[in-house]
C-alpha atoms as a PDB file:
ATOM      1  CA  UNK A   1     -20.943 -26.097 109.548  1.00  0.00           C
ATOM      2  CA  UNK A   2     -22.428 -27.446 106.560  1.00  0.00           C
ATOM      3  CA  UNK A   3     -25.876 -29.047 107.310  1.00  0.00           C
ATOM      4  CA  UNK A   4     -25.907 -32.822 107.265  1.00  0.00           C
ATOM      5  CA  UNK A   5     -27.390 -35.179 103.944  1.00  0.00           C
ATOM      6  CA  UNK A   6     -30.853 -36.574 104.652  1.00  0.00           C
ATOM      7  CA  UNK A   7     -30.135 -40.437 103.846  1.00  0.00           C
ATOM      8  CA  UNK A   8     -31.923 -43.660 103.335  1.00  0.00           C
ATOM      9  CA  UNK A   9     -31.427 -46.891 103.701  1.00  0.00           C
ATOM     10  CA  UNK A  10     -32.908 -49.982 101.410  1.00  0.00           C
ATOM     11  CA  UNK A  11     -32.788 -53.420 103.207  1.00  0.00           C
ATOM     12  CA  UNK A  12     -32.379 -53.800 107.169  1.00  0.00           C
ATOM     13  CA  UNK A  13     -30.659 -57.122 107.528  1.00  0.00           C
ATOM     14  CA  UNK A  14     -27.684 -58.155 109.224  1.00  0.00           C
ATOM     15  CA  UNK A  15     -25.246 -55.759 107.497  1.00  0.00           C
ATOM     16  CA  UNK A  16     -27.304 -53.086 107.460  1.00  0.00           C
ATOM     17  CA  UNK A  17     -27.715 -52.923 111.814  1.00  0.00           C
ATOM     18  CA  UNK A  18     -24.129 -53.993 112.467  1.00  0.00           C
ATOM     19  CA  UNK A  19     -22.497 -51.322 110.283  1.00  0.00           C
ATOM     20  CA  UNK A  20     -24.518 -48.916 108.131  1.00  0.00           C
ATOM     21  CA  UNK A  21     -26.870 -47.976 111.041  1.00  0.00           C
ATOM     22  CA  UNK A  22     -23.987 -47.323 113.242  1.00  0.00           C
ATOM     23  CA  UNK A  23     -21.556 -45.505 110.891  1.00  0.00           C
ATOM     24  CA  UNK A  24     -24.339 -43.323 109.819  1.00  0.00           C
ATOM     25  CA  UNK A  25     -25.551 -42.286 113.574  1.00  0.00           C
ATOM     26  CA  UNK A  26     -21.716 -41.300 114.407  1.00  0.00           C
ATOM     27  CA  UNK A  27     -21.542 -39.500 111.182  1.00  0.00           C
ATOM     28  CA  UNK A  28     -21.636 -35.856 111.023  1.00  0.00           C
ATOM     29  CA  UNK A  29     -22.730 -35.563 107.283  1.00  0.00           C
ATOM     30  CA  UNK A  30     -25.641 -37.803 107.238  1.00  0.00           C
ATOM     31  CA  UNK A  31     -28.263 -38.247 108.852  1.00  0.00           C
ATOM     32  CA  UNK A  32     -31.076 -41.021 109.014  1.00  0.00           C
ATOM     33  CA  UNK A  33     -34.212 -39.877 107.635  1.00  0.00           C
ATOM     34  CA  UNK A  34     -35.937 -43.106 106.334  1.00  0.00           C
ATOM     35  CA  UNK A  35     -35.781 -46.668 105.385  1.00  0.00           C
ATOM     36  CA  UNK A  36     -36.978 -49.061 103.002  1.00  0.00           C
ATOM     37  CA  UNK A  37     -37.580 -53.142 104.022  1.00  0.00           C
ATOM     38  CA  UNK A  38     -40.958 -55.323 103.620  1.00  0.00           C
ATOM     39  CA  UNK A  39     -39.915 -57.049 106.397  1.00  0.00           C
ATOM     40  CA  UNK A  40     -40.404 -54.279 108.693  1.00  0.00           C
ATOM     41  CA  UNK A  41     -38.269 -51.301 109.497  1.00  0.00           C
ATOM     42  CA  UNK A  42     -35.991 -49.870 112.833  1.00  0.00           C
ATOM     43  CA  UNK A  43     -37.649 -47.879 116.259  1.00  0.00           C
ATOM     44  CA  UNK A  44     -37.824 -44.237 116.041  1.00  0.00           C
ATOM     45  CA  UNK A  45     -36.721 -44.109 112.533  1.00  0.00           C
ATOM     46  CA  UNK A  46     -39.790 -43.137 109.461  1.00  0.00           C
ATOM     47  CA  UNK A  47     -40.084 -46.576 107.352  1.00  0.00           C
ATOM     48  CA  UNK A  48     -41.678 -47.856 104.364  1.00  0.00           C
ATOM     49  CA  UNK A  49     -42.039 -50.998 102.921  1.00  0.00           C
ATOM     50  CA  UNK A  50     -40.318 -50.406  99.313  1.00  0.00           C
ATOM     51  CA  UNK A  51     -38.333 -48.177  98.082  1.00  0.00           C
ATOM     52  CA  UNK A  52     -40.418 -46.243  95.817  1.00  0.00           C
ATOM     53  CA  UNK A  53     -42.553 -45.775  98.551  1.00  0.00           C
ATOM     54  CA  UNK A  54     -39.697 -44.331 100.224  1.00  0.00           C
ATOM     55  CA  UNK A  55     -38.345 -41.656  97.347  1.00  0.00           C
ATOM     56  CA  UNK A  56     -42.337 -40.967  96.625  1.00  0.00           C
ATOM     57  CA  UNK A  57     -42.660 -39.856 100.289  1.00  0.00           C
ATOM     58  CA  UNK A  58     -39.397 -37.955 101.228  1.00  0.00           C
ATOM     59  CA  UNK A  59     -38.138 -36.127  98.621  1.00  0.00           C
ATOM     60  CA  UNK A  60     -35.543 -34.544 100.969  1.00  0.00           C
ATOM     61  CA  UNK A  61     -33.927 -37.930 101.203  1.00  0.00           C
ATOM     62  CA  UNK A  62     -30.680 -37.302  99.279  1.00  0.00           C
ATOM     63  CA  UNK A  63     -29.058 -40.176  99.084  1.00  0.00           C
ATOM     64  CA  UNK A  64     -29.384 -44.190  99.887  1.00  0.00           C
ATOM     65  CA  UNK A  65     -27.821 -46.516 101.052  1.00  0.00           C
ATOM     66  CA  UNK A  66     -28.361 -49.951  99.315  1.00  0.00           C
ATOM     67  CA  UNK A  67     -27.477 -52.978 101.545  1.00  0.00           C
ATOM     68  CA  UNK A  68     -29.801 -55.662  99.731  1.00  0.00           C
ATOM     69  CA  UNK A  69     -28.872 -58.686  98.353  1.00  0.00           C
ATOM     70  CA  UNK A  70     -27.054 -58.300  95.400  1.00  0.00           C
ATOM     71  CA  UNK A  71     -29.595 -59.370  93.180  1.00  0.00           C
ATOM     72  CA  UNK A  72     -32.038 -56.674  94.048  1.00  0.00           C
ATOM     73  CA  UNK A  73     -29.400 -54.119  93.117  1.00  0.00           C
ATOM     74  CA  UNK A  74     -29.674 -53.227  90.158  1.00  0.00           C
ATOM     75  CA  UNK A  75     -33.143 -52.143  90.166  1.00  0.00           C
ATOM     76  CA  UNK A  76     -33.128 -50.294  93.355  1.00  0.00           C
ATOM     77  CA  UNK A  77     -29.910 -48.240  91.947  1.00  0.00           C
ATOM     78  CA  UNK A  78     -31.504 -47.331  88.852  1.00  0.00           C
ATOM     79  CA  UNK A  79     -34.849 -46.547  90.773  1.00  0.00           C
ATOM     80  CA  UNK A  80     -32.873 -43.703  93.141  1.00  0.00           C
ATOM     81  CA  UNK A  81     -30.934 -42.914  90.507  1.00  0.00           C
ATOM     82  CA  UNK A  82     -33.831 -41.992  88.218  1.00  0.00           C
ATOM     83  CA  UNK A  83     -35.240 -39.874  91.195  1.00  0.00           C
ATOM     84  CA  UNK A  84     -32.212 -38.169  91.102  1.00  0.00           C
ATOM     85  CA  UNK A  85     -30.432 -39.580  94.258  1.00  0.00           C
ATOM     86  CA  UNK A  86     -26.943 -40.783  95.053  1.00  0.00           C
ATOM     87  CA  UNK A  87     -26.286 -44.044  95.702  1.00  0.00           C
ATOM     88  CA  UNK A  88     -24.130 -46.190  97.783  1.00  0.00           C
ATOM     89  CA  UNK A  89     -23.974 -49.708  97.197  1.00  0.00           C
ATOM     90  CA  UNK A  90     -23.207 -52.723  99.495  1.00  0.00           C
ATOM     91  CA  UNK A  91     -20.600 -54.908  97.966  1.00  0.00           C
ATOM     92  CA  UNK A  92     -20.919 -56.676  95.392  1.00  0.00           C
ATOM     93  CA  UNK A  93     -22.087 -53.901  93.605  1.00  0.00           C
ATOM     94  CA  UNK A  94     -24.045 -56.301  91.280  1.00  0.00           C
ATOM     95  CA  UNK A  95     -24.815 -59.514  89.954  1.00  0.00           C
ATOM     96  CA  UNK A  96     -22.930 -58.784  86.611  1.00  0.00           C
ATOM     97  CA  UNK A  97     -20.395 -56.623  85.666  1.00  0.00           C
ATOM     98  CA  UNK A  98     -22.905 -55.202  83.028  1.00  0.00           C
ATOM     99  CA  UNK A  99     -25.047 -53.967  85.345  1.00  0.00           C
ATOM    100  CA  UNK A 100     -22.944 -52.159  87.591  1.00  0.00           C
ATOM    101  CA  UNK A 101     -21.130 -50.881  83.961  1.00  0.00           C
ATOM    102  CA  UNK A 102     -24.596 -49.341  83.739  1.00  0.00           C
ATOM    103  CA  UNK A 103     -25.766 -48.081  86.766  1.00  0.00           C
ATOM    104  CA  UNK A 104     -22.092 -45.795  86.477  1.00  0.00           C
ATOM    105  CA  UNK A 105     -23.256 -44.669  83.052  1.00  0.00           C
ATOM    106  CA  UNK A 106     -26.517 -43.585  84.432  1.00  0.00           C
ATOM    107  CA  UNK A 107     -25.196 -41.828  87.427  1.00  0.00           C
ATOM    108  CA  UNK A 108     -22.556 -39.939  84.903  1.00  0.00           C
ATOM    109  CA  UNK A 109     -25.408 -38.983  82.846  1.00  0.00           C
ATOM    110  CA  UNK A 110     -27.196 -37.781  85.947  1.00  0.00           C
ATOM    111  CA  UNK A 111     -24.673 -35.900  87.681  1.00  0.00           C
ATOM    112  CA  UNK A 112     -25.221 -37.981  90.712  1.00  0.00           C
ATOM    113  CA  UNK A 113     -22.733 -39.802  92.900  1.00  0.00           C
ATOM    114  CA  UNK A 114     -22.607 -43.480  92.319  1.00  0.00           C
ATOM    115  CA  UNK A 115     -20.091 -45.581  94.991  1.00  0.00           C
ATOM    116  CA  UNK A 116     -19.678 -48.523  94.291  1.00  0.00           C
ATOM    117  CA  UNK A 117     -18.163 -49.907  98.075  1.00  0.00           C
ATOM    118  CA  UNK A 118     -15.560 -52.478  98.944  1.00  0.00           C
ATOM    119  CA  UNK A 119     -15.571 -52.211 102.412  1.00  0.00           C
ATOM    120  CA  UNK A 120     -12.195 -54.464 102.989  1.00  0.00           C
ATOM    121  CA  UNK A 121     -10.563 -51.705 101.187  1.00  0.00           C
ATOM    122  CA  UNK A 122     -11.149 -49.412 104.163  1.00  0.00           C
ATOM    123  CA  UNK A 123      -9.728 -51.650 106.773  1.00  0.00           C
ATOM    124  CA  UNK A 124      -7.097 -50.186 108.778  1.00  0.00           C
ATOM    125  CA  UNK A 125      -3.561 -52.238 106.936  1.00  0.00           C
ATOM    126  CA  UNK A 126      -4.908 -51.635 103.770  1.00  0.00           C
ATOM    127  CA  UNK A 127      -3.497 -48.675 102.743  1.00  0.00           C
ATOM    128  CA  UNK A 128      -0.099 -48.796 104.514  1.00  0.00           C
ATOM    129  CA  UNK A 129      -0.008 -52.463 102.914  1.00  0.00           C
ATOM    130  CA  UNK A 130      -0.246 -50.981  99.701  1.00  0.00           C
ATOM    131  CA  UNK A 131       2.428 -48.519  99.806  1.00  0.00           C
ATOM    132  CA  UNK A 132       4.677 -51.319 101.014  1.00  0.00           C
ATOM    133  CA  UNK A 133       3.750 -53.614  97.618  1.00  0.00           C
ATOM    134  CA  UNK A 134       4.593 -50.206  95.676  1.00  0.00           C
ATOM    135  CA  UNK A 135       8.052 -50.066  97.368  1.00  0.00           C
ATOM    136  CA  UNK A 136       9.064 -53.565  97.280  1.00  0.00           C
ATOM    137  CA  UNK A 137       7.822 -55.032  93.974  1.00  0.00           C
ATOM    138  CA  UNK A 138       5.757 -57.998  95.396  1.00  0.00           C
ATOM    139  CA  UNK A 139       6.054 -61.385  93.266  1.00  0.00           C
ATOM    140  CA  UNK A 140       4.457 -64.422  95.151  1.00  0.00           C
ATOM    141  CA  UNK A 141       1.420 -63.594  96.917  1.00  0.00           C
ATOM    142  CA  UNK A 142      -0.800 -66.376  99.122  1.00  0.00           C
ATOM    143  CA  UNK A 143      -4.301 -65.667 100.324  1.00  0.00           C
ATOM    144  CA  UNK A 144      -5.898 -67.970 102.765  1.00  0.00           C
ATOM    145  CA  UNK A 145      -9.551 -67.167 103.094  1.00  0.00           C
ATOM    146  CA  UNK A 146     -11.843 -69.362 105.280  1.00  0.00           C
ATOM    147  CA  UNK A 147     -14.875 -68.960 107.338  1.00  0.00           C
ATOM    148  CA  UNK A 148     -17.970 -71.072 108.155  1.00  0.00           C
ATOM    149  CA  UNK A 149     -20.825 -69.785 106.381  1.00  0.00           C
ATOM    150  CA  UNK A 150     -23.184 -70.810 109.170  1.00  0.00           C
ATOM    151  CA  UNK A 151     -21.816 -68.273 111.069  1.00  0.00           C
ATOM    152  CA  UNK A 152     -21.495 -65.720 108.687  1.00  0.00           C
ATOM    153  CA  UNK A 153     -24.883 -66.080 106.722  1.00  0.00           C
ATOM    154  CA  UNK A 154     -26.978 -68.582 109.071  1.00  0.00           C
ATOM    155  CA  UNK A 155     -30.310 -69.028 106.877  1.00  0.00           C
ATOM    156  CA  UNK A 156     -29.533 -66.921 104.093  1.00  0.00           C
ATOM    157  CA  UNK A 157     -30.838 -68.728 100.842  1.00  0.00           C
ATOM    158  CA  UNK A 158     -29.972 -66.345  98.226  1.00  0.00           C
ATOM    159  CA  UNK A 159     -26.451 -66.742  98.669  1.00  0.00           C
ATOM    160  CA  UNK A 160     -27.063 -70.400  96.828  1.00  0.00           C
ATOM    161  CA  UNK A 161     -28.995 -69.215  94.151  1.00  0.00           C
ATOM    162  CA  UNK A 162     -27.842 -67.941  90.713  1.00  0.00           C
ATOM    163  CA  UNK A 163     -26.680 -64.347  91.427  1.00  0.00           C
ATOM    164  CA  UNK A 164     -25.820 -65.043  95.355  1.00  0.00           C
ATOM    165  CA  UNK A 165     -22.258 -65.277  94.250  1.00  0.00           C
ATOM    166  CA  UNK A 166     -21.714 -68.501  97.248  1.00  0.00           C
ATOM    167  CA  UNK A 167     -17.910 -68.285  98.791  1.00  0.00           C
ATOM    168  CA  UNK A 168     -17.277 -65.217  96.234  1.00  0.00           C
ATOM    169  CA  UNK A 169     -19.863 -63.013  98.536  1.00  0.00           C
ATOM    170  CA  UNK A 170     -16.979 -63.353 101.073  1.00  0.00           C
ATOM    171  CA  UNK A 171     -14.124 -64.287  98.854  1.00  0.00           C
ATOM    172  CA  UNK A 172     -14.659 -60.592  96.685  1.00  0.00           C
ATOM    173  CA  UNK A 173     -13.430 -58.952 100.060  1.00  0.00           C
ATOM    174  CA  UNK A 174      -9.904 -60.836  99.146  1.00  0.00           C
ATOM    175  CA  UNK A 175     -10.146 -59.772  95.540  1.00  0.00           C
ATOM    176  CA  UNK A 176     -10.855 -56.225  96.361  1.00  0.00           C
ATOM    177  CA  UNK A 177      -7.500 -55.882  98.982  1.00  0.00           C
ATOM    178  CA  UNK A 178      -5.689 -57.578  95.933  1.00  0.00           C
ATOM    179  CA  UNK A 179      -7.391 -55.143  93.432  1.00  0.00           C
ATOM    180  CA  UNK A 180      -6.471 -52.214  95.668  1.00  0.00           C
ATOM    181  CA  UNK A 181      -2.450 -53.251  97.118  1.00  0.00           C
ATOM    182  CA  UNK A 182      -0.842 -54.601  94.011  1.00  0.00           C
ATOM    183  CA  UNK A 183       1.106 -52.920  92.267  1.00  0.00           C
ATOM    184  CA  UNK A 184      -0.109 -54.540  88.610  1.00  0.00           C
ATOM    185  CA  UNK A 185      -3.129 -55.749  87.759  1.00  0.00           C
ATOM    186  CA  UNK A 186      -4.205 -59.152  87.777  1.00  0.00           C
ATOM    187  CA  UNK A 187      -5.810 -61.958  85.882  1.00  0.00           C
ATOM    188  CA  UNK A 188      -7.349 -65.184  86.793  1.00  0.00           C
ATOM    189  CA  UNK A 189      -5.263 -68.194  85.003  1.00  0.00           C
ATOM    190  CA  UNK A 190      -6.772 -71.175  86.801  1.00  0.00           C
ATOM    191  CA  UNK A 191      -9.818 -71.664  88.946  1.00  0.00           C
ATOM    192  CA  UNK A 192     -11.303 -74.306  90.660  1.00  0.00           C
ATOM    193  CA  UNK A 193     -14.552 -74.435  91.791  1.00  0.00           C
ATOM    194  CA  UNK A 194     -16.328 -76.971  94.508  1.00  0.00           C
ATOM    195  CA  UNK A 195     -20.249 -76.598  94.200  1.00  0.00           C
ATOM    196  CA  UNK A 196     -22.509 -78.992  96.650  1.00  0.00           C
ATOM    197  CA  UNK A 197     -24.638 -80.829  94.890  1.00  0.00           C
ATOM    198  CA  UNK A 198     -28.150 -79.059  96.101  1.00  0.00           C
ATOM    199  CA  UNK A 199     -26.990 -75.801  95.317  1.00  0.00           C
ATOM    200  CA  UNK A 200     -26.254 -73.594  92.470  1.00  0.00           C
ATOM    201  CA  UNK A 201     -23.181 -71.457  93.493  1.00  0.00           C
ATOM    202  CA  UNK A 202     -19.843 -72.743  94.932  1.00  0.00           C
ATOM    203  CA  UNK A 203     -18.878 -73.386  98.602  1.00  0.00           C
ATOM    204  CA  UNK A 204     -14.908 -73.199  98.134  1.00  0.00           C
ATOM    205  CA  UNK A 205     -12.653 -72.330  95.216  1.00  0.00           C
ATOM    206  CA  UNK A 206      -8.954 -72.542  94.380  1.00  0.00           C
ATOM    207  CA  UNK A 207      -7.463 -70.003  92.166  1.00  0.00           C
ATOM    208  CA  UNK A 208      -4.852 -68.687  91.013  1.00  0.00           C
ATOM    209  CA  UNK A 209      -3.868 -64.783  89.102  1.00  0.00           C
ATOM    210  CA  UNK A 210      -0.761 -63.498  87.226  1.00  0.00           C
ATOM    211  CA  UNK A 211       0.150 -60.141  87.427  1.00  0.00           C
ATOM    212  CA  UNK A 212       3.064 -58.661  85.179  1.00  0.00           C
ATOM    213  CA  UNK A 213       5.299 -55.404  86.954  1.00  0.00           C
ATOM    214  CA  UNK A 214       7.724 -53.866  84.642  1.00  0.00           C
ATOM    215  CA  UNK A 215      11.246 -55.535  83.977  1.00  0.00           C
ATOM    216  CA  UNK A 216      10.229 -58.630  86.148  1.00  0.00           C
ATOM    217  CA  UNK A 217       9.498 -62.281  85.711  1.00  0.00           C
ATOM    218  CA  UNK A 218       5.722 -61.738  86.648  1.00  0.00           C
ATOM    219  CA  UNK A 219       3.171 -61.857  89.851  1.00  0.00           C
ATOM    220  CA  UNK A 220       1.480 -65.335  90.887  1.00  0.00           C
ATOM    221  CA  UNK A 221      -0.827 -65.149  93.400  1.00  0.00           C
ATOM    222  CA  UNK A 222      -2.423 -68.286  94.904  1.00  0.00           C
ATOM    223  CA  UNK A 223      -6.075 -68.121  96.717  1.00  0.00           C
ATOM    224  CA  UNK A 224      -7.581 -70.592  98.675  1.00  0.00           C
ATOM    225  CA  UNK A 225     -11.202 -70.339  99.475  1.00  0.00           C
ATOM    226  CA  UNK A 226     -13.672 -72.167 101.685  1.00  0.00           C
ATOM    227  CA  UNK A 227     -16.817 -71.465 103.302  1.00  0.00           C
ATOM    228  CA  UNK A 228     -16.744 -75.102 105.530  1.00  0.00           C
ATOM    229  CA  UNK A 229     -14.094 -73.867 107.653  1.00  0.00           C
ATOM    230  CA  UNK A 230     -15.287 -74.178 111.376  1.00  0.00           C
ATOM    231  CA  UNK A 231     -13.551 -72.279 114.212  1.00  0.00           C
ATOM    232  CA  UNK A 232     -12.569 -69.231 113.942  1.00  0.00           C
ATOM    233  CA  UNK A 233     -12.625 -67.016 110.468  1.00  0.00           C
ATOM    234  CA  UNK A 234      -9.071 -67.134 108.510  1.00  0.00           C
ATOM    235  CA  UNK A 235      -8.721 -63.743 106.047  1.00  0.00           C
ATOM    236  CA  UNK A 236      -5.520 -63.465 105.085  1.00  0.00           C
ATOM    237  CA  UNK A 237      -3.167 -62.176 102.640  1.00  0.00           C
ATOM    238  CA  UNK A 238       0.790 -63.083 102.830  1.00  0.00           C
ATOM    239  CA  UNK A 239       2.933 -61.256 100.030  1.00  0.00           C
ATOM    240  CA  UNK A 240       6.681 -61.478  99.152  1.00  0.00           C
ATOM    241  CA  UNK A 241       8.507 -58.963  97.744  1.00  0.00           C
ATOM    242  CA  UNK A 242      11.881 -58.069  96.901  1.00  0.00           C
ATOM    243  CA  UNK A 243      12.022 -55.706 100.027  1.00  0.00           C
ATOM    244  CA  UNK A 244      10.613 -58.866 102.313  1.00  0.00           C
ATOM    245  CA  UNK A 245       7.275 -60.320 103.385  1.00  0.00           C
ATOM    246  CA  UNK A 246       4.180 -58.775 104.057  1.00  0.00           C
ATOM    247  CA  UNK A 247       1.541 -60.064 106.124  1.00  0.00           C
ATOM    248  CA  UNK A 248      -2.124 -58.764 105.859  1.00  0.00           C
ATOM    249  CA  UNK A 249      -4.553 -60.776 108.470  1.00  0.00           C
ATOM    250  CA  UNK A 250      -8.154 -60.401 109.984  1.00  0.00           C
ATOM    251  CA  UNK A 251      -9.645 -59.294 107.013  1.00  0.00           C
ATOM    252  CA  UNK A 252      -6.848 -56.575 106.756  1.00  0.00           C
ATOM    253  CA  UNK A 253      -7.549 -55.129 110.379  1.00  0.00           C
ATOM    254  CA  UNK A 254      -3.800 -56.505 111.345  1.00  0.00           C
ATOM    255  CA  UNK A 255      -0.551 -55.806 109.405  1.00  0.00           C
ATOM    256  CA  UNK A 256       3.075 -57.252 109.965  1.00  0.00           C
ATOM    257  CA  UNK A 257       6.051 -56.678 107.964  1.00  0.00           C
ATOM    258  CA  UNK A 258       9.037 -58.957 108.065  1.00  0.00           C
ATOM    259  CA  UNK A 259       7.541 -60.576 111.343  1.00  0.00           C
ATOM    260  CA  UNK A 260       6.958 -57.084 113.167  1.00  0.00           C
ATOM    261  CA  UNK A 261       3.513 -55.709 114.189  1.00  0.00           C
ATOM    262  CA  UNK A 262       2.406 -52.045 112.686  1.00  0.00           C
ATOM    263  CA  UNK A 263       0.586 -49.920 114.500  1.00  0.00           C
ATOM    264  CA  UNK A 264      -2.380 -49.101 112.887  1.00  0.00           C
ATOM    265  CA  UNK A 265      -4.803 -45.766 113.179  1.00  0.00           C
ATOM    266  CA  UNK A 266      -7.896 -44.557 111.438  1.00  0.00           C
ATOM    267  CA  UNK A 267     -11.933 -44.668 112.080  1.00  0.00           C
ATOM    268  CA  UNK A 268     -12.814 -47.698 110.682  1.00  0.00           C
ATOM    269  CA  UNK A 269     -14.040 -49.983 107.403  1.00  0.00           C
ATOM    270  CA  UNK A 270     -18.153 -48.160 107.073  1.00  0.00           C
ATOM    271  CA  UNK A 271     -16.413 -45.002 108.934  1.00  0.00           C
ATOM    272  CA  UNK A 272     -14.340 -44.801 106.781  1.00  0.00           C
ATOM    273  CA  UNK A 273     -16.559 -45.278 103.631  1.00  0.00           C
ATOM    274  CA  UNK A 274     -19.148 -42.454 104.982  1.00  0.00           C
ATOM    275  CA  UNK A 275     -16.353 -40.386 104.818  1.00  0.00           C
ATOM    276  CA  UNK A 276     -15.662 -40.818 100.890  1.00  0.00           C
ATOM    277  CA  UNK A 277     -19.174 -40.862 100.080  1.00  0.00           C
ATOM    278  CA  UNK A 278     -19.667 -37.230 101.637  1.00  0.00           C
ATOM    279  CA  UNK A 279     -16.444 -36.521 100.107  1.00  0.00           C
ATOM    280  CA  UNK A 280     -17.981 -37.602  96.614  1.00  0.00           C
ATOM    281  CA  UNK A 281     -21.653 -36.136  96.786  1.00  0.00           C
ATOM    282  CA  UNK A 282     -19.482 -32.835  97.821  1.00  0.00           C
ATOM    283  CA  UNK A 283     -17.630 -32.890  94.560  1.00  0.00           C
ATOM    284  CA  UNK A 284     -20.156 -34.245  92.073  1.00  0.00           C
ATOM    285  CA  UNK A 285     -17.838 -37.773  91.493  1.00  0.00           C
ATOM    286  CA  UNK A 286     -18.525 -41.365  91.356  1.00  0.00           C
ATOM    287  CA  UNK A 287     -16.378 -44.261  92.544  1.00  0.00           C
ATOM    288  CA  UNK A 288     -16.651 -47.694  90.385  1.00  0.00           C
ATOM    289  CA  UNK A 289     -14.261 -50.022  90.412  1.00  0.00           C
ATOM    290  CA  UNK A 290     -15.041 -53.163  88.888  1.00  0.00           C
ATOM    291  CA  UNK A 291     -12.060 -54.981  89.314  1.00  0.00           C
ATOM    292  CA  UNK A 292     -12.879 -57.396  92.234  1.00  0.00           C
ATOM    293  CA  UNK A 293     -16.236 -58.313  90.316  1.00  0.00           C
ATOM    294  CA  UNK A 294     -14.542 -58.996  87.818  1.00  0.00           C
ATOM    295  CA  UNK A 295     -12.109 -61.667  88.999  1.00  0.00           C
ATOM    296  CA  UNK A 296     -14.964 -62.964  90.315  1.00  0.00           C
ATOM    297  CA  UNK A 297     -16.650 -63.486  87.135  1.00  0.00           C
ATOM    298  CA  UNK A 298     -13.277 -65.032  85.596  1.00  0.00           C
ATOM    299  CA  UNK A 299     -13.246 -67.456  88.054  1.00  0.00           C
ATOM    300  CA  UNK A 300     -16.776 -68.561  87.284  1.00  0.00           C
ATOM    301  CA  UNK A 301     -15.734 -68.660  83.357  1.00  0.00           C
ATOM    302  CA  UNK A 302     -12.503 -70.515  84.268  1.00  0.00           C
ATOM    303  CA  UNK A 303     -13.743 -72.816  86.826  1.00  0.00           C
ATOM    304  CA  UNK A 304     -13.063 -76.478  86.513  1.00  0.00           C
ATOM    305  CA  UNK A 305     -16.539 -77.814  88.411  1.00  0.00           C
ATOM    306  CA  UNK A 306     -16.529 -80.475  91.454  1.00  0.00           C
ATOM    307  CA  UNK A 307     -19.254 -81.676  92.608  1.00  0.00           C
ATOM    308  CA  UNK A 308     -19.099 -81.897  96.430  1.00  0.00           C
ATOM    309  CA  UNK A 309     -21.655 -83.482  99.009  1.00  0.00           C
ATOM    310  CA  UNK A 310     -24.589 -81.331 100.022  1.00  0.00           C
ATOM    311  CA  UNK A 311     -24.942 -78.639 102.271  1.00  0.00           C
ATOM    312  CA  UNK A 312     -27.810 -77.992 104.591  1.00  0.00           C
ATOM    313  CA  UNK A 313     -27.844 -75.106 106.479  1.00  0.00           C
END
């Protein structure tokens, strides 16, 4: 059996215990030999407070996992990349599409394995929903995404500042099932955008995309965001095709086609994506895809600005 990856991680917040921590301890080709937080690091597990503290002290560390905020990114990357280590980055994979243009560049020039992750991509009805869009030629698409942001980020300021990406640091998990299901790709063609007026990033968005598919009219896809919603979350994705109509809910944990429940098997979202990064240090590759980001940043160039009331967290 082929000895496990000594692995890092860089940032211990909320994402980081839920899912990395977890996925990593039930994974059979990692193993965690460090992290990296100033805040202060896990019981029973080596830690440092940066980074390059980290790589300086255990050069066995082969790879590491970045789940910062998105802002801190870059730098970090290019750090463990420079050190000659691979990478796996929480989603977004940057601030800009520039950067994480260049961090892939880097990694190429390296010979190291870059992975840029969309976890959403890895939930269970995403790939069975995509081979149904491939099958039946989808051509109105509706995506309802809602969630209360107090629940999801309670206290977290640099989703408001320039770079935090506001409803789009949940929204992007829409864009990349889109990005990943469709059958053509898409383009944003209207966006609205409602920022509150003490903050610098937006709270809720309307948008919509066009997609063309061979020998047909064309693709319209219609998103509504919001990060107000109270009650339970809402992330969901309704297509119609020629074939029928698609549903794709809980954040694509739950598929039904033409009304009827699928069953649904497989490990897991960050199960899942431990998997294809062993799979991709094994093989030498890299996986960047920055279509959701993308999107994202159309939106933002698009976007018709409201000014809403303020929001205090």
């Amino acid at each position: 059996m082929a000895r496990s990856l000594a692995i890092g991680i860089a940032g211990l917040g909320k994402i980081a215990r839920d899912q990395h921590l977890p996925a990593i301890a039930a994974h059979d080709g990692f193993h965690l030999a460090a992290t990296a937080d100033p805040a202060g690091g896990i019981d029973g597990v080596e830690h440092h407070d940066s980074l390059d503290a980290l790589l300086a002290a255990r050069p066995d560390v082969a790879a590491v996992a970045l789940c910062v905020p998105p802002q801190l990114r870059y730098g970090l990357a290019r750090t463990a990349l420079l050190a000659g280590r691979h990478v796996l980055l929480e989603k977004p994979p940057g601030v800009t599409v520039a950067e994480v243009l260049a961090l892939d560049r880097l990694a190429a020039e390296r010979n190291l394995s870059l992975f840029a992750t969309w976890h959403s991509r890895h939930a269970l009805g995403v790939a069975p929903a995509k081979a149904w869009c491939a099958a039946n030629r989808p051509r109105r698409v509706r995506v309802d995404w809602r969630e209360d942001v107090r629940w999801s980020h309670p206290g977290q300021q640099w989703i408001w500042q320039p770079g935090g990406f506001g409803a789009f640091d949940f929204a992007i998990n829409a864009l990349s099932i889109l990005t990943e299901i469709l059958p053509a790709p898409l383009r944003v063609t209207r966006s609205a955008l409602d920022f509150p007026a003490n903050r610098e990033t937006p709270i809720a968005a309307r948008l919509e995309l066009a997609g063309e598919l061979p020998g047909e009219a064309g693709l319209q896809v219609e998103a509504v965001i919001d990060w107000r919603s109270e009650g339970d979350p809402v992330w969901d994705i309704l297509v119609e095709g020629a074939g029928g109509r698609l549903a794709l809910t809980a954040g694509g944990a739950e598929l039904a086609i033409d009304g009827a429940a699928q069953r649904l098997q497989g490990p897991g979202e960050y199960a899942d994506i431990y998997d294809r990064f062993a799979a991709l240090v094994a093989a030498g590759e890299r996986d960047v895809d920055p279509a959701p980001q993308i999107l994202t940043a159309d939106a933002f160039l698009l976007g018709r600005i409201r000014r809403v009331g303020p929001f205090e967290d």
